[in-house]
Protein backbone atom coordinates (compact mmCIF):
# COMPACT_ATOMS: atom_id res chain seq x y z
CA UNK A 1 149.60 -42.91 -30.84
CA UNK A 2 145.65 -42.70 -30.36
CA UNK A 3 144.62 -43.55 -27.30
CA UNK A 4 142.39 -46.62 -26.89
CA UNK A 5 138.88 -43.97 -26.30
CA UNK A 6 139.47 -41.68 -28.86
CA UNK A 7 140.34 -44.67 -31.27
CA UNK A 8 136.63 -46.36 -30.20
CA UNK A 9 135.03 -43.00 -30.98
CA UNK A 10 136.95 -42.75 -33.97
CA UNK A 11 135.69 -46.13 -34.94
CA UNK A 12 131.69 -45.21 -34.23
CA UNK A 13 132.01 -42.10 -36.08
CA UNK A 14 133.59 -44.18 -39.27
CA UNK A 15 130.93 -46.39 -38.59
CA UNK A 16 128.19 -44.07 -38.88
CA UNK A 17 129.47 -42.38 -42.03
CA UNK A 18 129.44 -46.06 -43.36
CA UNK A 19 125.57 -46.42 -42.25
CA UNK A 20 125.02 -42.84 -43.87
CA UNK A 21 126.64 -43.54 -46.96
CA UNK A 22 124.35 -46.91 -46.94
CA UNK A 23 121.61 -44.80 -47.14
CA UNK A 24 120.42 -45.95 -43.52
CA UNK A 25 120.01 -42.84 -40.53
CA UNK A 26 122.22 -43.87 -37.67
CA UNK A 27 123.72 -41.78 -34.60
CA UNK A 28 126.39 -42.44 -32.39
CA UNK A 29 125.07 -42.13 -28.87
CA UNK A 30 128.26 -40.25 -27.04
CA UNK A 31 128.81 -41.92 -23.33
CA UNK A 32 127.25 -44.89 -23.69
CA UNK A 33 128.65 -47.54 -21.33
CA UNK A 34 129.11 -44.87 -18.69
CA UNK A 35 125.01 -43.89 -19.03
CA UNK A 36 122.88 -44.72 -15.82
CA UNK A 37 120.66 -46.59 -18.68
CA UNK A 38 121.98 -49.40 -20.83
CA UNK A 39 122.53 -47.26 -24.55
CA UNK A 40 124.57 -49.10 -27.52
CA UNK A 41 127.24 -47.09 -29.47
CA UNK A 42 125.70 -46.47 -32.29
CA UNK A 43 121.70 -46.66 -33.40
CA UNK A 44 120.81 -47.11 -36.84
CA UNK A 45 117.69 -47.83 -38.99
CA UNK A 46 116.41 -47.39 -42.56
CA UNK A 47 112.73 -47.16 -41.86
CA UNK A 48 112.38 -51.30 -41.91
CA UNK A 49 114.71 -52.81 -39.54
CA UNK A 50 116.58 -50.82 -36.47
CA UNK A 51 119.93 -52.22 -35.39
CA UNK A 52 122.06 -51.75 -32.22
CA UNK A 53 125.71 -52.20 -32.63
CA UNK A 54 128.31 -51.69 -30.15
CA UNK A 55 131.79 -51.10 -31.18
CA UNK A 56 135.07 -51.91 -30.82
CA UNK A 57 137.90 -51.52 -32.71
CA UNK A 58 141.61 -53.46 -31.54
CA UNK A 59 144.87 -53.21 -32.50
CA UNK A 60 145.34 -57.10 -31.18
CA UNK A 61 144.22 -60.40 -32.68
CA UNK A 62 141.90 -60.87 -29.77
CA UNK A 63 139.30 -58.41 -28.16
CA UNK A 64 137.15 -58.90 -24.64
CA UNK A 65 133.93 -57.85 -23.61
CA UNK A 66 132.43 -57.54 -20.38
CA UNK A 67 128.93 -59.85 -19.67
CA UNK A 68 127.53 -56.23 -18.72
CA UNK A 69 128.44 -55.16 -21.76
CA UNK A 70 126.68 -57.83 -23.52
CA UNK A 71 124.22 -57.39 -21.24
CA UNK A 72 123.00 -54.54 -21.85
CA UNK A 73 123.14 -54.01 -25.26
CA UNK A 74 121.00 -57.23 -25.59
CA UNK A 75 118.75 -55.38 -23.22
CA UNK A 76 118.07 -52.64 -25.29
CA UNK A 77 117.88 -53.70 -28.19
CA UNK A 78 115.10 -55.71 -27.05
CA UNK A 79 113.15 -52.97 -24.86
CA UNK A 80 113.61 -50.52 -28.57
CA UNK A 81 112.90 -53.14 -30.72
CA UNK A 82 115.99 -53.65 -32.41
CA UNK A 83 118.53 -56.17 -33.50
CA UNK A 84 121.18 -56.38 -31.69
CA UNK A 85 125.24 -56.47 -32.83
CA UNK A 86 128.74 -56.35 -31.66
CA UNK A 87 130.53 -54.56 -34.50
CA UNK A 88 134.40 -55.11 -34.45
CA UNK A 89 137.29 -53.77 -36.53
CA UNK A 90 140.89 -55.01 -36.15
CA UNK A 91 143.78 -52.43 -37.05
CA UNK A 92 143.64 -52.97 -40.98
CA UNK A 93 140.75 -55.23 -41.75
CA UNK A 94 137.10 -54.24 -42.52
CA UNK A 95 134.14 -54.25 -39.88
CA UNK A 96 133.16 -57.54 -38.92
CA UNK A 97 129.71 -57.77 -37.27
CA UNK A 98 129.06 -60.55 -35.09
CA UNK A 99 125.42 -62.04 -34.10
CA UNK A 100 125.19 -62.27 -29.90
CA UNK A 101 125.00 -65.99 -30.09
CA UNK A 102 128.39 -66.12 -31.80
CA UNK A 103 130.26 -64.90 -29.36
CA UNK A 104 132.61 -66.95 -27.57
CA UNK A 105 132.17 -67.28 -24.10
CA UNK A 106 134.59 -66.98 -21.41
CA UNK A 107 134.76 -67.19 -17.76
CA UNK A 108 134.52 -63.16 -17.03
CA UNK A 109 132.31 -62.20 -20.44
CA UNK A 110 133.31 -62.73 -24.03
CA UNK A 111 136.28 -62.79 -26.22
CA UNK A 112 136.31 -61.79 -30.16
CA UNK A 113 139.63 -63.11 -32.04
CA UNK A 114 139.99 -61.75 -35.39
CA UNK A 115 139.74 -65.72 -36.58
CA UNK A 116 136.17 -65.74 -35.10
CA UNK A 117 135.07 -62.37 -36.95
CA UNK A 118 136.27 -63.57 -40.10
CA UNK A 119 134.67 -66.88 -40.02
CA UNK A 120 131.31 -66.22 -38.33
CA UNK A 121 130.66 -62.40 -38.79
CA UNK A 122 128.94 -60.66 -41.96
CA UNK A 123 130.09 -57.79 -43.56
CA UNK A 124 127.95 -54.46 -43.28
CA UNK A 125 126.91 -55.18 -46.66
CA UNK A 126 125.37 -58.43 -45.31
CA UNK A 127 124.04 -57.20 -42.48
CA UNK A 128 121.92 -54.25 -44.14
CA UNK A 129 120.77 -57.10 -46.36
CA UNK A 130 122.52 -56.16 -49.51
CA UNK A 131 123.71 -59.79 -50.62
CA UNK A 132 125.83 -59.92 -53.51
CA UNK A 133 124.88 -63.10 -55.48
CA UNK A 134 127.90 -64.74 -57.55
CA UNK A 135 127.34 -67.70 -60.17
């Protein structure tokens, strides 16, 4: 069994690959969250647009996130000049990625359920602005 940080890395390395592949640069910035600075997981851009995702990946239907969390990735993002996203992936589902404002609020930060991702997040294809039109 993996434990829950070496899954999250695991996740932000597949995650990169996926940016790679894309044909965007992106890095996965190791320690972030523990960093004196606010840093996302992972940084990418394709010369255009730069996004900031943090990651998480669950293996249950509903995932929480600190206010600090949120917090800070909001914060830079802004101070780089990039967009800012919570990437999630539930245990056997795709990457959902999830504008700030969609979040659902909760008493102590945020909670993602798997319902929420699938109903208000885009796909990576969507969010690197590669729509696929169907008539």
């Amino acid at each position: 069994m993996i434990d829950r940080k070496s899954k999250g890395s695991h996740a932000e390395r597949e995650l990169v690959r996926m940016l790679w592949k894309a044909g965007w640069a992106a890095i996965r910035v190791a320690g972030s969250g523990v960093q004196r600075f606010p840093s996302p997981d992972v940084l990418a851009g394709n010369g255009v647009r730069r996004i900031a995702v943090e990651c998480k990946a669950s293996g249950e239907l509903k995932k929480y996130l600190s206010k600090e969390q949120i917090g800070q990735l909001r914060s830079f993002a802004k101070a780089f000049g990039a967009e800012p996203w919570l990437g999630i992936r539930f245990d056997n589902d795709q990457w959902y990625f999830l504008a700030l404002e969609d979040l659902q609020e909760t008493p102590a930060g945020y909670v993602v359920s798997q319902a929420l991702a699938k109903d208000k997040g885009l796909i990576l294809t969507e969010v690197l602005g590669e729509f696929i039109y169907k008539a």
